[in-house]
Protein backbone atom coordinates (compact mmCIF):
# COMPACT_ATOMS: atom_id res chain seq x y z
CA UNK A 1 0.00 0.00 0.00
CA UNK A 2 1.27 3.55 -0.60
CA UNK A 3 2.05 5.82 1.71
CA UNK A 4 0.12 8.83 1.32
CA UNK A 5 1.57 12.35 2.73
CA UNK A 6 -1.69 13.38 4.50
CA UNK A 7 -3.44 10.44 5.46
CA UNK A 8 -6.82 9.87 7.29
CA UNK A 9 -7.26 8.03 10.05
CA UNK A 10 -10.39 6.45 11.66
CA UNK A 11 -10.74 5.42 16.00
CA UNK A 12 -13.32 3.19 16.53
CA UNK A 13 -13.91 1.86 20.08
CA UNK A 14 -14.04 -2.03 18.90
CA UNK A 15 -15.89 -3.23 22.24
CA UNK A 16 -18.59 -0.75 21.52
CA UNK A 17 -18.42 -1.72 18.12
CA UNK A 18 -18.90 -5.24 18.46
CA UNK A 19 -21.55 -4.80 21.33
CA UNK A 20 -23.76 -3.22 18.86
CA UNK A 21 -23.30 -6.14 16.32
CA UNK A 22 -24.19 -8.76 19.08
CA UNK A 23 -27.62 -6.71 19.35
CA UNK A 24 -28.05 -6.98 15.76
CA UNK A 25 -27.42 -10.55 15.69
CA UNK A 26 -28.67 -11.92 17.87
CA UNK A 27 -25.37 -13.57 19.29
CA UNK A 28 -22.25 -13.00 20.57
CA UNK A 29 -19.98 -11.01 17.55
CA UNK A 30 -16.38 -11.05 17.43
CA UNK A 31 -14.20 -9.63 14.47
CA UNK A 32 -14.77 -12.18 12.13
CA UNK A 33 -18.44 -11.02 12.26
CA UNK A 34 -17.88 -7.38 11.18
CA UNK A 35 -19.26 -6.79 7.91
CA UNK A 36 -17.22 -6.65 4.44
CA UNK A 37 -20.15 -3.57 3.69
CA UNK A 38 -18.73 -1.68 6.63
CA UNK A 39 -15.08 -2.18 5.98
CA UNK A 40 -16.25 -1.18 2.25
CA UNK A 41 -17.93 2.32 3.60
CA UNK A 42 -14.72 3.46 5.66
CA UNK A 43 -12.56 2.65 2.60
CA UNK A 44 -15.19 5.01 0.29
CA UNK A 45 -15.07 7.52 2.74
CA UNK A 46 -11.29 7.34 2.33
CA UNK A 47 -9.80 6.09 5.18
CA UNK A 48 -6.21 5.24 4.84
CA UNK A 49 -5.62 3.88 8.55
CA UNK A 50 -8.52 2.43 10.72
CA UNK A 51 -7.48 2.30 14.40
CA UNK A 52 -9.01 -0.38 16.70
CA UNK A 53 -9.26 0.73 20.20
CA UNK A 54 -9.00 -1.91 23.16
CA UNK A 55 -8.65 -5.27 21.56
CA UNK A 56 -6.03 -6.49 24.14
CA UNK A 57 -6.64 -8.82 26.77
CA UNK A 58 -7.96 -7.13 30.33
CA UNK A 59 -8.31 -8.91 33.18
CA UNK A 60 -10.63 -9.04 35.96
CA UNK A 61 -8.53 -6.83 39.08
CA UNK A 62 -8.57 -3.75 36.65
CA UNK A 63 -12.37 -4.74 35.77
CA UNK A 64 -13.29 -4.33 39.31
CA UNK A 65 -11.88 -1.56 39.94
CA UNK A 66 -13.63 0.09 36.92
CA UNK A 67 -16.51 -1.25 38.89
CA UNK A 68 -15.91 -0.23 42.23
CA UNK A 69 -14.67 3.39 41.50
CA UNK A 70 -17.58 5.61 42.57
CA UNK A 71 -15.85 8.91 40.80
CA UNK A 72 -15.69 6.49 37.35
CA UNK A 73 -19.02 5.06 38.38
CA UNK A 74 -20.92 8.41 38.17
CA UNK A 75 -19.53 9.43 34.79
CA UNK A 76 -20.37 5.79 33.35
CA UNK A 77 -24.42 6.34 34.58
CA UNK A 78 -23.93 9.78 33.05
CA UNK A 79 -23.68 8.22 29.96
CA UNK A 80 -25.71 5.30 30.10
CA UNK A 81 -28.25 6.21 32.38
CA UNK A 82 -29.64 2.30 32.34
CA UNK A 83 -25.95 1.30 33.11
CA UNK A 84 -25.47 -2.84 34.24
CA UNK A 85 -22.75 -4.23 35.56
CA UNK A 86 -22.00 -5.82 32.33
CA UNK A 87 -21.64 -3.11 30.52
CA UNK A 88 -18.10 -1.96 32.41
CA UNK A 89 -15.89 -4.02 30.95
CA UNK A 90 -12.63 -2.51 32.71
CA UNK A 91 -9.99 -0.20 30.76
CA UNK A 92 -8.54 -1.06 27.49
CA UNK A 93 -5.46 0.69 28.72
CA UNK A 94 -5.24 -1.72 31.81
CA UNK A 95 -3.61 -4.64 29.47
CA UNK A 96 -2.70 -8.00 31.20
CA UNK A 97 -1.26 -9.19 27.61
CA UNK A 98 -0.73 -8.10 24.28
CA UNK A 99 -2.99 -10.89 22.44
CA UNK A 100 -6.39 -9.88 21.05
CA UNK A 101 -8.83 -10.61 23.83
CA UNK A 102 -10.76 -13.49 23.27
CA UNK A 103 -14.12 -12.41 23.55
CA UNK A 104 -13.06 -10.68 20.42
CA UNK A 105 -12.53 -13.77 18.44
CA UNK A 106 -8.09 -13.62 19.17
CA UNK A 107 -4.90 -13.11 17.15
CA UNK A 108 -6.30 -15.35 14.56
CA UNK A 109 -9.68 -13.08 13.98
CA UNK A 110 -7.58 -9.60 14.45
CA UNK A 111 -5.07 -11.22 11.34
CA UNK A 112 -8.22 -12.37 9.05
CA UNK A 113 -9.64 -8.92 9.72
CA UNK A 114 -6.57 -6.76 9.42
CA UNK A 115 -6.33 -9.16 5.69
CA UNK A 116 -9.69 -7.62 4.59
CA UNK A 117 -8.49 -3.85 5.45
CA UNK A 118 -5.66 -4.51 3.10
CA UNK A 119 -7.69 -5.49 0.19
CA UNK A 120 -9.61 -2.32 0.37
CA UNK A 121 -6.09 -0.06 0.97
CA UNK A 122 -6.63 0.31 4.25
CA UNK A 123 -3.94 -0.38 7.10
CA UNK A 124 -4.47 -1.25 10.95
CA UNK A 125 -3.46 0.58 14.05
CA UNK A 126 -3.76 -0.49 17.42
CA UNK A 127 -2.72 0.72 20.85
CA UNK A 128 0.83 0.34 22.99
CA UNK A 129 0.41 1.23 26.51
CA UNK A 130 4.30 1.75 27.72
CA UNK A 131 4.00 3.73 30.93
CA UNK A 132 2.26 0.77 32.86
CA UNK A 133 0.38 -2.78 32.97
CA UNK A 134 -2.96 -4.25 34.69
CA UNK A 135 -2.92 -5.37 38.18
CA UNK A 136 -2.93 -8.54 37.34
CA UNK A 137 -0.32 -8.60 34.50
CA UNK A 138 1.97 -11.94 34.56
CA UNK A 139 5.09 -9.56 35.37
CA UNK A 140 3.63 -8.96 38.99
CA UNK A 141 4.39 -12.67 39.72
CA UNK A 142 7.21 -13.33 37.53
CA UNK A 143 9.24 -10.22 37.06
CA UNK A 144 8.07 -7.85 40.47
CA UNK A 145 11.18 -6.32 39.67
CA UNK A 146 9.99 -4.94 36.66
CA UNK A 147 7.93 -1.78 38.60
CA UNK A 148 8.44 0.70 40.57
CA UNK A 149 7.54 -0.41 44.26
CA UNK A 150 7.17 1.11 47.33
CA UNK A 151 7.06 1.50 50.88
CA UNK A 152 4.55 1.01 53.73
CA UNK A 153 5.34 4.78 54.94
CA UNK A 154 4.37 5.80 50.81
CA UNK A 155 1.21 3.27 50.90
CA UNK A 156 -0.11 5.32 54.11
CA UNK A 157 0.74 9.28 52.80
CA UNK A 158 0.18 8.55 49.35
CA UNK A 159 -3.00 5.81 49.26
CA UNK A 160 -4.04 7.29 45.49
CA UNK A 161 -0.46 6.19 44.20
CA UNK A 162 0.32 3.01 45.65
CA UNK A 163 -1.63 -0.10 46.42
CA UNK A 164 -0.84 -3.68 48.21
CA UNK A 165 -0.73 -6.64 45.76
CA UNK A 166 -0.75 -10.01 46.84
CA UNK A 167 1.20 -12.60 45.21
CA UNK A 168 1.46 -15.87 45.65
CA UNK A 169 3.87 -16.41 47.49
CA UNK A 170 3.97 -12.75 49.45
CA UNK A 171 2.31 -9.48 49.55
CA UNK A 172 4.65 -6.46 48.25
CA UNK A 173 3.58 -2.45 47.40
CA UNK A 174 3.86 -1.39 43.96
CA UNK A 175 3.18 2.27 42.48
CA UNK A 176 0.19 3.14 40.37
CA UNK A 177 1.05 4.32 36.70
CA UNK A 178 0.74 7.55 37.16
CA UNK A 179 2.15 11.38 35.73
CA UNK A 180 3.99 13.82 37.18
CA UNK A 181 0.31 15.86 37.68
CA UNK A 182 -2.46 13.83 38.88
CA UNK A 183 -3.10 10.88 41.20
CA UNK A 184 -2.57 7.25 40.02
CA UNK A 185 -4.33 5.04 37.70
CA UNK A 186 -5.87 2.82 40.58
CA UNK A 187 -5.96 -0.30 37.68
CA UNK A 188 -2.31 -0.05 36.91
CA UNK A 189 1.21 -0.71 37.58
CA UNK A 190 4.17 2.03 37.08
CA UNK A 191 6.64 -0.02 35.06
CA UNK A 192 10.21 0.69 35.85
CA UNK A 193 12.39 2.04 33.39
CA UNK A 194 15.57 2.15 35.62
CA UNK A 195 15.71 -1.36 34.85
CA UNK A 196 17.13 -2.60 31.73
CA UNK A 197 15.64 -5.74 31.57
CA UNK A 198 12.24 -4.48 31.71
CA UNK A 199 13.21 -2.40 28.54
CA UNK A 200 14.38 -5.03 26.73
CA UNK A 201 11.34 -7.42 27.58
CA UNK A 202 8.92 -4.48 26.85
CA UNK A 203 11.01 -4.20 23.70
CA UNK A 204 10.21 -7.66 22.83
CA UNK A 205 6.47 -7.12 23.33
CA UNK A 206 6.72 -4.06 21.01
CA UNK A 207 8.36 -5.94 17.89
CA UNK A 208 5.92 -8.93 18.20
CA UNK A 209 3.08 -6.62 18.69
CA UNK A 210 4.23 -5.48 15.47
CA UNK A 211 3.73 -8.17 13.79
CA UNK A 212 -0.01 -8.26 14.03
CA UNK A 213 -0.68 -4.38 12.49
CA UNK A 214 0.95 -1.86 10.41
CA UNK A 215 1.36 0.98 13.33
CA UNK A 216 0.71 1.69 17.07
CA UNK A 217 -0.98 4.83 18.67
CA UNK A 218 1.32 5.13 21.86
CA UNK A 219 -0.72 5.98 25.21
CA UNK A 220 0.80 9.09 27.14
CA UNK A 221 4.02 8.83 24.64
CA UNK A 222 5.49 11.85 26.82
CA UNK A 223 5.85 9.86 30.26
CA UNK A 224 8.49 7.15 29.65
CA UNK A 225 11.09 10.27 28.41
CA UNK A 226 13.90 10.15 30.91
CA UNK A 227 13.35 13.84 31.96
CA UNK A 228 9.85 13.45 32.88
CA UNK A 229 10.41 9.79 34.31
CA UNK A 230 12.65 11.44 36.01
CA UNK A 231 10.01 14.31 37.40
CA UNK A 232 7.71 11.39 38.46
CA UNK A 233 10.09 9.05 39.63
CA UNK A 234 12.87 10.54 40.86
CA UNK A 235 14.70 7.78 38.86
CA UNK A 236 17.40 8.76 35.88
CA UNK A 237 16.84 6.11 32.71
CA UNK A 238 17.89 5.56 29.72
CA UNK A 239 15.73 6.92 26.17
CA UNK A 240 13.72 4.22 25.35
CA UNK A 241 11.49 5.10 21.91
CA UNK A 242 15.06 5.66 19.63
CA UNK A 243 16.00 2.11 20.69
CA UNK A 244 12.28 1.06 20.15
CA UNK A 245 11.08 2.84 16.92
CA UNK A 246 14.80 2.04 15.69
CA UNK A 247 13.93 -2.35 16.46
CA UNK A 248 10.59 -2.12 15.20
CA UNK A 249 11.24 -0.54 11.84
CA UNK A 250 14.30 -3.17 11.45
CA UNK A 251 11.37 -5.45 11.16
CA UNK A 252 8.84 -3.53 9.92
CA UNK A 253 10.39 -0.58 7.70
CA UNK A 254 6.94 1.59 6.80
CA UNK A 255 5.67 0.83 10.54
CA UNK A 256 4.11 3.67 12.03
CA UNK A 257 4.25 5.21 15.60
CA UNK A 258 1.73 7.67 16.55
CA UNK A 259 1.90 9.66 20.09
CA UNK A 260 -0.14 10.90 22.34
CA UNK A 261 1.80 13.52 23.30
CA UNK A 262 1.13 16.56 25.62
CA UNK A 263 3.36 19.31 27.60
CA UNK A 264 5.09 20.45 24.67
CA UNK A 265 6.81 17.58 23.56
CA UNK A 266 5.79 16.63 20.31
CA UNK A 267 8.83 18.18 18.70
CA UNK A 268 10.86 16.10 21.15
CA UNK A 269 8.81 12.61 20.10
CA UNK A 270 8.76 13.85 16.49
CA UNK A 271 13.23 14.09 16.55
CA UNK A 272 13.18 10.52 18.67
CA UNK A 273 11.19 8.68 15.52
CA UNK A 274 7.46 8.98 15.92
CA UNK A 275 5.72 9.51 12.46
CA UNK A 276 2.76 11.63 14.14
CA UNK A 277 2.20 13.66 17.34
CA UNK A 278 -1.12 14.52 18.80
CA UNK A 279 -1.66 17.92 17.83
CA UNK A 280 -4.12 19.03 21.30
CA UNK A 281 -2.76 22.61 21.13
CA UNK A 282 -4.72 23.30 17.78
CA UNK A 283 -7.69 21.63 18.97
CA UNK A 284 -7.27 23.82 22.22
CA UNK A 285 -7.02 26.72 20.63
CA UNK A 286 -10.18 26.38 18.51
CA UNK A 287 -12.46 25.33 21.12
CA UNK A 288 -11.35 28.91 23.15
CA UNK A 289 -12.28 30.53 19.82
CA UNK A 290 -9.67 33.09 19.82
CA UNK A 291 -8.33 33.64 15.99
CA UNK A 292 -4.74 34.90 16.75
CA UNK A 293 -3.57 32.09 18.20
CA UNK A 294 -4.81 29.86 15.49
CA UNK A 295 -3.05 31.04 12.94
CA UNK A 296 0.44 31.71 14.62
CA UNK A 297 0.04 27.96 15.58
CA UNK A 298 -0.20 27.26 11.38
CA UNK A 299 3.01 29.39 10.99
CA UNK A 300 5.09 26.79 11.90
CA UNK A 301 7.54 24.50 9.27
CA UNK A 302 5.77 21.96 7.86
CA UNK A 303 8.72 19.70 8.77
CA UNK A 304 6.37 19.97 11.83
CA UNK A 305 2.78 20.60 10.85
CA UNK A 306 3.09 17.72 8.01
CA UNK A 307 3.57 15.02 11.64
CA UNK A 308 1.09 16.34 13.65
CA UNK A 309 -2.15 14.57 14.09
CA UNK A 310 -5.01 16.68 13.99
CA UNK A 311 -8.36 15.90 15.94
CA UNK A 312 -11.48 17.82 17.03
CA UNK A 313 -12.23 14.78 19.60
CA UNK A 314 -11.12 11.38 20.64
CA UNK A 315 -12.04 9.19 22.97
CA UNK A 316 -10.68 11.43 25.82
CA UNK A 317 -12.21 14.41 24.96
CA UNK A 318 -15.39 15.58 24.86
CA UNK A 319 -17.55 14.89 21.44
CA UNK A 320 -17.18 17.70 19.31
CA UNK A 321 -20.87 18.18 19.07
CA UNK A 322 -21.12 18.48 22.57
CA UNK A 323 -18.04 21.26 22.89
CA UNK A 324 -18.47 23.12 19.70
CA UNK A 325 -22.06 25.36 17.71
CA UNK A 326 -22.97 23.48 14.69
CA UNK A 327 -21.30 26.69 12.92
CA UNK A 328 -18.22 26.74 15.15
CA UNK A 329 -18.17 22.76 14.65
CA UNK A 330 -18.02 22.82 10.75
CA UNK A 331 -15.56 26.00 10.57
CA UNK A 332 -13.60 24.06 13.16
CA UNK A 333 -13.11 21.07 11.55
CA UNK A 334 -12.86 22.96 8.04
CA UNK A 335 -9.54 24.63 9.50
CA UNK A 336 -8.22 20.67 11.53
CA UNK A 337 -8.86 18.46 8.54
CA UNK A 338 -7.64 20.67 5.21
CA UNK A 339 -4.52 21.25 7.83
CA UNK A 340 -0.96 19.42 6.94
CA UNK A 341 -0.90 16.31 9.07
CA UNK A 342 -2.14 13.35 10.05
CA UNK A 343 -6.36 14.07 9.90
CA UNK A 344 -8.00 11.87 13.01
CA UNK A 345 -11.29 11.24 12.81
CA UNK A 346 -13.48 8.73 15.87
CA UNK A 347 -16.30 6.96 15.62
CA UNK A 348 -19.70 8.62 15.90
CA UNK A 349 -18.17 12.27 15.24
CA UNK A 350 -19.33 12.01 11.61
CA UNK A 351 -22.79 11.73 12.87
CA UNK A 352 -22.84 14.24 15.72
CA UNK A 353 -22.78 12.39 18.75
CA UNK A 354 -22.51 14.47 22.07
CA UNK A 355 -21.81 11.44 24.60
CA UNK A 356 -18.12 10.51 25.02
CA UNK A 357 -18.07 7.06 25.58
CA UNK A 358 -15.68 5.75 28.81
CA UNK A 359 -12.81 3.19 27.37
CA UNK A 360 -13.94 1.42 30.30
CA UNK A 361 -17.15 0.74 28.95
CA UNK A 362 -18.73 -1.80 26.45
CA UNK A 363 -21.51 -0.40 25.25
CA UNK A 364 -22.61 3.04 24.27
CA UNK A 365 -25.71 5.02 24.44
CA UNK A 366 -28.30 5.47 21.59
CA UNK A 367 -27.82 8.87 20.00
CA UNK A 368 -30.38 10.72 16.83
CA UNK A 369 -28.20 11.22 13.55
CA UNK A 370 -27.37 15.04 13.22
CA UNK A 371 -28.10 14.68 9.65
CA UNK A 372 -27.22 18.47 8.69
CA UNK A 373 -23.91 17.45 10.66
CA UNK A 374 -23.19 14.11 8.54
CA UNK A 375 -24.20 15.71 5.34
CA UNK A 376 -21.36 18.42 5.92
CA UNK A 377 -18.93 15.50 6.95
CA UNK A 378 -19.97 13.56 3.80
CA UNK A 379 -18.97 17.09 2.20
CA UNK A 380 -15.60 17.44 3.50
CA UNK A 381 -14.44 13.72 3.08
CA UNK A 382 -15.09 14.42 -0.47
CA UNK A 383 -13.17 16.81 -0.74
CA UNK A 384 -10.00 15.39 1.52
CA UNK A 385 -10.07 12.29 -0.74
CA UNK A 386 -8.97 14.35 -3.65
CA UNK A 387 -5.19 14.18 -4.58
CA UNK A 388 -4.29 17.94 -4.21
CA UNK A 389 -5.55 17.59 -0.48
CA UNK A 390 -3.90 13.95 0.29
CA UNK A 391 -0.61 14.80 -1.94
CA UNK A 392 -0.41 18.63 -2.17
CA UNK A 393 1.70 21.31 -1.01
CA UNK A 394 0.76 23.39 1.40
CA UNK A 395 0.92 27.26 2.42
């Protein structure tokens, strides 16, 4: 497949996804059951990368803690007002291992599925979580030397950052994943970067991973670089995403790496390998509707502008059509997508939906098509699939 030099890319929340299949069918849907007309829409809509959110395996400590956590609770009945307990299906970013999850059909269905994208030009992306694990991830009994632990004294002033694991064969204290900023990830492990041999078996996670798609949308890109480990930790390391990106595309030459990247440092991600940086300043900007700042933003090189991945929501911000007028919203997105870069697109935005759906969740709620909305996205998709806009020059 060619490489195009301003691609589109399309997030779609696969447990969601599938959820509303099962409903449809009658039955239990995994991957194999998506439909060849739906793969065939996103490719007409021209769609160059489709990435699948959450298809790793979870495990049950980081599903009851999804469960249990009254703050997460209260935004998950905010959403889905007839919430079960079934329908919190614990954090895609909480990752116990790096095979497809099995309620989704496994490696096998992911590889039969990823097949059909490439015969309509499309190529997969999936998620790489490298700041921390699950609870329950096979390193906490094998390798507990792997994270960053602690100390009873931390466990009692610090409760939101550290929790008590039992083992099997002992109880120990390990650190939360957490950044420099805000409390812990209460269904996560910090993974320790001090140690080399971690790096090298996360390293060996990476290049396998990248075996099963053609690029990986990096969670919280920012946190494993060795001055802000450093920040959090107190802990100097070594650079780990040269060494990484470096192994990968050894493998996998035209792999791609896209960050989520925040504080400024998607110049520093951009020099260190990654094909595409979140771009959250633009979207920022628009959504304070201030026009200055816009457009010294688009005054940079487009050594720059031509990696940054442009958004007007994703499944951590709110819906577009929740944040933005319907006039704002179209002039908004006019001025993201026909933008040099990377133009990222999620599931249900092309329809209008206001409710930002929890990665914790399974199912989603049951929204009204904005058709004034979709008939202005059907607009602008037309015109992004033309060559000027996918292989031009810009100024």
């Amino acid at each position: 497949m060619a490489t195009v030099r301003y691609p589109a890319l399309y997030q779609i929340n696969t447990r969601v996804w599938l959820t509303e299949l099962s409903q449809t069918l009658g039955r239990s849907a995994t991957l194999d059951e998506i439909p060849n007309s739906e793969l065939d829409l996103l490719a007409k809509q021209g769609f160059d990368w489709i990435w699948l959110l959450s298809v790793w395996q979870t495990g049950l400590a980081g599903q009851k803690v999804s469960r249990e956590n009254p703050e997460w609770r209260r935004e998950f009945e905010e959403t889905l007002p007839d919430l079960q307990e079934q329908d919190i299906a614990g954090s895609g970013f909480a990752i116990t291992d790096y095979h497809v999850h099995q309620a989704l059909g496994g490696d096998a269905a992911l590889a039969r599925l990823r097949e059909r994208l490439r015969q309509r030009g499309m190529k997969l992306m999936l998620d790489f979580v490298p700041n921390h694990t699950a609870l329950d991830h096979s390193w906490v009994e094998e390798h507990p030397e792997y994270y960053i632990v602690g100390t009873e004294q931390d466990l009692a002033h610090s409760p939101e950052n550290y929790v008590r694991v039992a083992r099997k064969t002992d109880q120990r204290i390990f650190a939360h994943g957490r950044d420099p900023y805000f409390p812990g990830w209460p269904d996560t492990l910090q993974l320790k970067y001090a140690n080399s041999d971690m790096q090298a078996a996360l390293l060996g996670e990476l290049t396998r991973i990248a075996g099963q798609c053609d690029g990986l949308r990096c969670d919280m890109a920012m946190l494993v670089l060795p001055e802000i480990f450093q920040q959090t930790w107190g802990l100097p390391i070594e650079p780990f995403w040269p060494q990484a990106i470096q192994c990968v595309r050894k493998q996998v030459p035209e792999f791609c790496f896209l960050a989520e990247v925040y504080w400024d440092r998607e110049w520093t991600l951009q020099q260190q390998g990654f094909d595409y940086t979140y771009d959250k300043r633009l979207y920022d900007r628009l959504r304070d509707k201030i026009a200055r700042p816009v457009r010294e933003h688009l005054y940079a090189g487009l050594n720059y502008q031509d990696k940054l991945a442009r958004f007007l929501e994703n499944h951590d911000e709110p819906r577009a059509a929740a944040v933005f007028s319907p006039t704002v919203h179209q002039a908004a997105a006019v001025l993201t997508f026909l933008s040099p870069g990377l133009r990222f697109f999620q599931q249900g935005q092309l329809t209008g939906k206001h409710k930002r759906i929890s990665p914790h969740l399974n199912r989603g709620p049951l929204e009204p098509v904005d058709n004034a909305l979709e008939h202005f996205y059907d607009q602008l998709l037309s015109v992004l699939r033309r060559p000027v806009f996918r292989e031009g020059s810009w100024q």
